[in-house]
Protein backbone atom coordinates (compact mmCIF):
# COMPACT_ATOMS: atom_id res chain seq x y z
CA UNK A 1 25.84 85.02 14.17
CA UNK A 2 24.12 84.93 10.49
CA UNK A 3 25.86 82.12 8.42
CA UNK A 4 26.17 82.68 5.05
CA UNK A 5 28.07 79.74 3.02
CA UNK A 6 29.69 76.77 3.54
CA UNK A 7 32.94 78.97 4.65
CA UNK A 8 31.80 80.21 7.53
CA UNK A 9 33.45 79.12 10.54
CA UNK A 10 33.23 78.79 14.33
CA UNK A 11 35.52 79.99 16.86
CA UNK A 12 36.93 77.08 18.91
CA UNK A 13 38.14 78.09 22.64
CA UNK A 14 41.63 78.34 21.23
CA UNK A 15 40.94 80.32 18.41
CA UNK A 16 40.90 77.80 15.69
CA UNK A 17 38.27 78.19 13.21
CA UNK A 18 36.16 75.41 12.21
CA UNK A 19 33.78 74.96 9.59
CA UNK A 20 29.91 75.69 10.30
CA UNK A 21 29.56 72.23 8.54
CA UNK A 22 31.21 69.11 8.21
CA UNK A 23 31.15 66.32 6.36
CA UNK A 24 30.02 63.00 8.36
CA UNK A 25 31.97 59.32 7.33
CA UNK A 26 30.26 57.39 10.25
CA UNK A 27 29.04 54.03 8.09
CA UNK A 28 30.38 54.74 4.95
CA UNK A 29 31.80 51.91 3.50
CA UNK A 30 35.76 51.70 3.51
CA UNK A 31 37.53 51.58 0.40
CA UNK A 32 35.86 53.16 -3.03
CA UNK A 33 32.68 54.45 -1.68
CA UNK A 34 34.21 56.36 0.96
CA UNK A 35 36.83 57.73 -1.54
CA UNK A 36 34.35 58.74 -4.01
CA UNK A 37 32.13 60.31 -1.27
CA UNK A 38 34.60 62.41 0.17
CA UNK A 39 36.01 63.99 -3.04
CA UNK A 40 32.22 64.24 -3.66
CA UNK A 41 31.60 66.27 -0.44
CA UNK A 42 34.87 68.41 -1.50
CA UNK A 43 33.80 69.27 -4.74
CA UNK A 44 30.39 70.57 -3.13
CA UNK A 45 32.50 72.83 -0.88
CA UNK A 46 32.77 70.30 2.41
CA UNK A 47 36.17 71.89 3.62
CA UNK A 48 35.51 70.07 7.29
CA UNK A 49 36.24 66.07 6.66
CA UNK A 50 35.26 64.10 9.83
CA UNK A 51 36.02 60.26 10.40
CA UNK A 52 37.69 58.05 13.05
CA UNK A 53 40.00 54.84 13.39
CA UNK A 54 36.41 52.92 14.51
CA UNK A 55 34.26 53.60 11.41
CA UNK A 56 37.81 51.42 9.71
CA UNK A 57 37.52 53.90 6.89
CA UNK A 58 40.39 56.41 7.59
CA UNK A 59 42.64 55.29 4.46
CA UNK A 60 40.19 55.65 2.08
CA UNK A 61 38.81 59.05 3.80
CA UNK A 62 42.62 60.29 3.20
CA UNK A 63 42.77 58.89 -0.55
CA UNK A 64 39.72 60.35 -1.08
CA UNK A 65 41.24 63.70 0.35
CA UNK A 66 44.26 63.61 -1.77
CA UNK A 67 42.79 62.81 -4.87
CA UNK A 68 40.30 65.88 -4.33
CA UNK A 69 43.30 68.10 -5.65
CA UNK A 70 42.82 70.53 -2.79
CA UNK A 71 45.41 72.10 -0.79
CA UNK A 72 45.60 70.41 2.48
CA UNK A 73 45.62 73.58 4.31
CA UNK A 74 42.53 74.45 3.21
CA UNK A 75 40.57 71.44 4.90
CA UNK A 76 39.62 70.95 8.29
CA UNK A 77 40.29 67.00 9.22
CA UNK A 78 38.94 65.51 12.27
CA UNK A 79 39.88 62.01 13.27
CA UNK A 80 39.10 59.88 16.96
CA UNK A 81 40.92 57.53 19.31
CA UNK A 82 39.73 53.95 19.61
CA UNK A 83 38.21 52.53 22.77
CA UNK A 84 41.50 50.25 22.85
CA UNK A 85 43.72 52.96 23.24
CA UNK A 86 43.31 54.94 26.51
CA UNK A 87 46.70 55.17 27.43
CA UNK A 88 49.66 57.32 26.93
CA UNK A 89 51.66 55.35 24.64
CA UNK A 90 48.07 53.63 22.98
CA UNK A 91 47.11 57.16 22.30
CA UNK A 92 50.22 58.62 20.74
CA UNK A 93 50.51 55.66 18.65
CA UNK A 94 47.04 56.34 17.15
CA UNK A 95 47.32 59.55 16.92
CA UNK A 96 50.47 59.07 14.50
CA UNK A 97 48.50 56.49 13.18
CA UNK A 98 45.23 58.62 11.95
CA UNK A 99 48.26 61.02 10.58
CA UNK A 100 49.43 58.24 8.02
CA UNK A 101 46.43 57.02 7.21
CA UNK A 102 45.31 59.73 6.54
CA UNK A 103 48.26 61.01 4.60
CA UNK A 104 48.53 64.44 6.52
CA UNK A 105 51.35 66.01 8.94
CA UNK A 106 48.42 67.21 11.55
CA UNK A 107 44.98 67.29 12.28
CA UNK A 108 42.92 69.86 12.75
CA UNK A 109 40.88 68.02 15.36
CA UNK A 110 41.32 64.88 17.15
CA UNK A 111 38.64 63.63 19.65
CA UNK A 112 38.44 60.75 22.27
CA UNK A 113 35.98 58.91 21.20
CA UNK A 114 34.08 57.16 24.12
CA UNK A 115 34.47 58.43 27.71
CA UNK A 116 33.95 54.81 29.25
CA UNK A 117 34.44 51.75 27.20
CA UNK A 118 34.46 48.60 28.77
CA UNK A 119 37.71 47.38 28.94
CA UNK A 120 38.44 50.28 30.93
CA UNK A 121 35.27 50.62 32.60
CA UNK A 122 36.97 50.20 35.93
CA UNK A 123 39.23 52.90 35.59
CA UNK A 124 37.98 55.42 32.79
CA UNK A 125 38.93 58.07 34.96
CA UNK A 126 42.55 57.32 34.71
CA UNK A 127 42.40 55.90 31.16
CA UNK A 128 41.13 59.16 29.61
CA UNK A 129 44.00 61.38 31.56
CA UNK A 130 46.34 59.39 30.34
CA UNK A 131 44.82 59.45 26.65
CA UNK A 132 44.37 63.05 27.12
CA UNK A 133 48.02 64.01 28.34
CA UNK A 134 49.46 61.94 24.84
CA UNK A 135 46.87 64.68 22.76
CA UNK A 136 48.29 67.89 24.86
CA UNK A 137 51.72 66.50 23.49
CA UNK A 138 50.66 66.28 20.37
CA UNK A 139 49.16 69.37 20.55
CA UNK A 140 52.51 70.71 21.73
CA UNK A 141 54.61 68.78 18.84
CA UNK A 142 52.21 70.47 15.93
CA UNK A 143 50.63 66.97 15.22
CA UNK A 144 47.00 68.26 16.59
CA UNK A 145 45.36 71.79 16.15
CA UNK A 146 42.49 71.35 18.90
CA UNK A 147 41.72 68.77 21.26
CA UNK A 148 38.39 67.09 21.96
CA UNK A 149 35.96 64.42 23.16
CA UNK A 150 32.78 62.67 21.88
CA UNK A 151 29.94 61.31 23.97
CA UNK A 152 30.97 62.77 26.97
CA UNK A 153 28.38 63.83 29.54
CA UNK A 154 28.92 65.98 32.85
CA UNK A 155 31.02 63.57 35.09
CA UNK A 156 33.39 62.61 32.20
CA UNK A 157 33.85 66.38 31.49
CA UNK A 158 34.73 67.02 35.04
CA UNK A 159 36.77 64.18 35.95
CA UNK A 160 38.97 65.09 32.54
CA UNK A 161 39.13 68.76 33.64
CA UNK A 162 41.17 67.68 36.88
CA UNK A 163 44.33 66.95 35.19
CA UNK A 164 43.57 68.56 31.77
CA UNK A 165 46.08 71.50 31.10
CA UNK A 166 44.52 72.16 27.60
CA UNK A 167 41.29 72.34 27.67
CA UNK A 168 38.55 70.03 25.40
CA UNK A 169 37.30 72.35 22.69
CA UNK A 170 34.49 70.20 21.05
CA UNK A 171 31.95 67.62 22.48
CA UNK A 172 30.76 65.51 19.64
CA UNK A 173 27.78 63.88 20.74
CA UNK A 174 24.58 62.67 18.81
CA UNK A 175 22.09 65.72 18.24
CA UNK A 176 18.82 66.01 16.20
CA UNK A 177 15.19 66.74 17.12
CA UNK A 178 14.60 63.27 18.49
CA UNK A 179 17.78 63.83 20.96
CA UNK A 180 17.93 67.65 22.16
CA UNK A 181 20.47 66.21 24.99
CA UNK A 182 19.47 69.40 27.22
CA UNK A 183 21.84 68.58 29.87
CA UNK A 184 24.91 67.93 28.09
CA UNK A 185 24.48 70.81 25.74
CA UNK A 186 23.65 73.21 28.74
CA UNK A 187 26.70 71.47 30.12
CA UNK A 188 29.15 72.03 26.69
CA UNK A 189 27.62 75.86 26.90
CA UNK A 190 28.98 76.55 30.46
CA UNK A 191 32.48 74.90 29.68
CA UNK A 192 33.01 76.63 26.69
CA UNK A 193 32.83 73.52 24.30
CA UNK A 194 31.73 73.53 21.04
CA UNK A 195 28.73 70.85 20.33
CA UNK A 196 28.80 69.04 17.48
CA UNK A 197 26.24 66.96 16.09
CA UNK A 198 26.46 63.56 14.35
CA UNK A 199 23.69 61.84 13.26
CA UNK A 200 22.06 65.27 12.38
CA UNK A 201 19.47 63.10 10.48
CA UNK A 202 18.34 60.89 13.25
CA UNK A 203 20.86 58.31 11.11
CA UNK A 204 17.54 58.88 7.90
CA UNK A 205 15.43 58.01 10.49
CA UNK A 206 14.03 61.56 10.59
CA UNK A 207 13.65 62.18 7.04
CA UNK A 208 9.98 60.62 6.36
CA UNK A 209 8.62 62.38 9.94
CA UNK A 210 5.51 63.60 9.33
CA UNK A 211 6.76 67.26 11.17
CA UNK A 212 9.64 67.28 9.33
CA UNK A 213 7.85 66.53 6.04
CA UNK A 214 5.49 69.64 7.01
CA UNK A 215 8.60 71.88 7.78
CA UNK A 216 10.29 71.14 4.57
CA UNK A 217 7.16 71.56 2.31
CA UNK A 218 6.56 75.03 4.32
CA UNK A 219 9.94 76.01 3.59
CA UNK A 220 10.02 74.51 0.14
CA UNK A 221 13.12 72.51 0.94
CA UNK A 222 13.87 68.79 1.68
CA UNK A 223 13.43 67.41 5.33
CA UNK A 224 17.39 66.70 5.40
CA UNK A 225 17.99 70.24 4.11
CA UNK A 226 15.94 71.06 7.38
CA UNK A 227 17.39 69.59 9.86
CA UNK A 228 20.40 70.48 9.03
CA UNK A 229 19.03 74.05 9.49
CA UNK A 230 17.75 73.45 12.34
CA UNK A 231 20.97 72.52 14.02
CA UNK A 232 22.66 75.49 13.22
CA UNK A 233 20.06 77.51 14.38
CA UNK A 234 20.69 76.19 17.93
CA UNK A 235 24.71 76.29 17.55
CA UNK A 236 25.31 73.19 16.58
CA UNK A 237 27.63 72.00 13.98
CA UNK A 238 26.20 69.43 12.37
CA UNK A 239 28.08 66.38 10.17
CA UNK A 240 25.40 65.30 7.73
CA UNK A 241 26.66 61.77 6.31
CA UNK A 242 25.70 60.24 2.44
CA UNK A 243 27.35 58.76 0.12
CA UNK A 244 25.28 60.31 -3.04
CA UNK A 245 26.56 63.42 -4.45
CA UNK A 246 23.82 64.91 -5.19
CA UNK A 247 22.32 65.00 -1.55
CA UNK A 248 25.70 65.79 -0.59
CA UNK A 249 25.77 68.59 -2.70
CA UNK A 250 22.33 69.45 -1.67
CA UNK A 251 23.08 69.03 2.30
CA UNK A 252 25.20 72.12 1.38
CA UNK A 253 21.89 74.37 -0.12
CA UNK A 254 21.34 75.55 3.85
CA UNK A 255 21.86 79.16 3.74
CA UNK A 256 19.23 80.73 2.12
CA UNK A 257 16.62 80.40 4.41
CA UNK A 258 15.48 80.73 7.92
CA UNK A 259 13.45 78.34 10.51
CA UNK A 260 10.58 80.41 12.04
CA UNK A 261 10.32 80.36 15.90
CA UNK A 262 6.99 77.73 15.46
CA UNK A 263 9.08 75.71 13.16
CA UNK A 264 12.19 75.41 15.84
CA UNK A 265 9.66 74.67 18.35
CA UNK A 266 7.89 71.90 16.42
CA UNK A 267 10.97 70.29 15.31
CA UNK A 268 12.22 70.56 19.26
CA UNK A 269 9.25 68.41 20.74
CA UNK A 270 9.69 65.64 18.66
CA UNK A 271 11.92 64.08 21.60
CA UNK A 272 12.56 60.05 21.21
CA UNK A 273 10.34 59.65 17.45
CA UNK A 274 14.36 58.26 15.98
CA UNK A 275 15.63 57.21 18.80
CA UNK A 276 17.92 58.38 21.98
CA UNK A 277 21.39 58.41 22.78
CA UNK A 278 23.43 55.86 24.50
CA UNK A 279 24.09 56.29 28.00
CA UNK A 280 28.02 55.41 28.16
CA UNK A 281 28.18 54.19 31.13
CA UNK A 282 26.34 51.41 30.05
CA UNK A 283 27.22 50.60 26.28
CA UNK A 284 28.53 47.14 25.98
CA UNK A 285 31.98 48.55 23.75
C-alpha cells in the first residue's frame, strides 16, 4: 500500500484501524517532559499515543493527552500490562488502571507486555491465559478495542493461541536495521499479527551509522527520518520516541520519498551494529 500522511492507517485482524505511525513514550521522563512531549507529538499530527504502566509515565502521557485539546476519539492510545500482573484479577485491575490514568473510557490497544517474566517464569504458560482471558473481557465490556502482546516469539504465540478465543492483533517487538528479527516477523506474517516496531532508532544508537549517514545524505533527509522509512517500507509500524518537538515534528516529514531497493538492502545487513533483542526467556525481569 502507498502511504501518504500521518493519517493513514493499518488494518488490524479485527478491522480496527491503526495509525501507520505512532508516537513512542518508552524513557521519557514522567511528569512535565512527558506532558509536553506528547501534546508536542499531537500538534505534529501523532494521532497513535503509545506508553505502558512500566515506563511509570502513564499519568502524565494522559495529561499530556487532555491538555492537547483533541477529541479523544480521534487518537489511537495504546497502553501494556506489567510483568506483576499475569493473572485474571492482576490484569483487569490494570487494565482499569491504564483507563484512569490515563483519563479515557477505553483503549484502543492494550498489549501484554513480556511473555515470560520471572516471577512467573515457572508457569508463563498459564500466567499469560489467564492475563489474556481478563483482556477478551475487556474487550467484551468496551474497555479495549484490540488485543495484543509485545516481545513475544513463536512458542509464546502458540502456547497463547491454545486458549485464546480473540485472537492477538499486534506483536510489538524491537525492530530496526540492527534487529531484522526474521523469525518472529515471518512468524507475526503467518498469524496475521501486525508488527510493530519500538526502538525504530536502534534507541539513537543508529543515527551516527556511517550507512545510515550515507542513506540520509542520498536521500537528502536525516538518518532518523530514514529509518523510520525504512520500517514502513517492510510493514512495520514504527514508534519513533523524543522528547524535542522539532524532531518530533520532523519524525513526521516521512512521506515524500521512497527507499531504493540498494538502499533497503544496505540498511538490512547492518544486523547487530546497535545492538540485538532480548531473548525472554532469559531476561532477569
Amino acid at each position: 500500500m502507498k502511504l501518504t500522511s500521518m493519517s493513514d492507517t493499518y488494518t488490524l485482524n479485527n478491522g480496527v484501524q491503526i495509525p501507520v505511525i505512532g508516537f513512542g513514550t518508552w524513557q521519557t521522563p514522567d511528569g512535565d517532559v512527558a506532558k509536553a512531549a506528547v501534546k508536542a507529538a499531537i500538534q505534529a499530527g501523532y494521532r497513535h499515543i503509545d506508553t505502558a504502566v512500566a515506563y511509570g509515565n502513564e499519568q502524565s502521557v494522559g495529561a499530556g493527552i487532555k491538555e492537547s485539546g483533541i477529541d479523544r476519539h480521534q487518537l489511537f492510545i495504546t497502553s501494556k500490562l506489567f510483568n506483576d500482573a499475569h493473572s485474571y484479577d492482576a490484569a483487569a485491575q490494570s487494565i482499569d488502571r491504564s483507563l484512569q490514568n490515563l483519563q479515557t473510557d477505553y483503549l484502543d490497544l492494550y498489549l501484554i507486555h513480556w511473555p515470560n517474566p520471572v516471577a512467573i517464569r515457572d508457569h508463563w504458560q498459564e500466567g499469560n491465559a489467564a492475563a489474556w482471558r481478563a483482556m477478551e473481557d475487556a474487550v467484551r465490556a468496551g474497555k479495549l478495542r484490540a488485543i495484543g502482546v509485545s516481545n513475544f516469539r513463536r512458542q509464546h504465540l502458540d502456547a497463547l493461541l491454545k486458549t485464546a478465543t480473540i485472537k492477538p492483533a499486534v506483536n510489538q517487538i524491537m525492530l530496526n536495521p540492527s534487529d531484522l528479527q526474521p523469525a518472529v516477523t515471518k512468524t507475526n506474517a503467518e498469524l496475521g499479527l501486525l508488527s510493530e516496531a519500538y526502538s525504530p532508532l536502534g534507541t539513537g544508537g543508529l543515527l551516527g551509522n556511517a550507512t545510515v549517514k550515507q542513506v540520509a545524505a542520498e536521500t537528502g533527509k536525516s538518518p532518523a527520518q530514514v529509518l523510520i522509512r525504512w520500517s514502513l517500507q517492510h510493514g512495520f509500524l514504527p514508534l519513533p520516541k523524543s522528547i524535542h518537538p522539532q524532531y518530533i515534528q520532523a519524525n513526521t516529514d516521512v512521506f515524500d520519498f521512497e527507499l531504493t531497493v540498494a538502499q533497503m538492502t544496505a540498511l538490512d545487513a547492518l544486523h547487530g551494529v546497535s545492538g540485538l533483542a532480548l531473548d525472554p526467556d532469559q531476561a532477569q525481569f
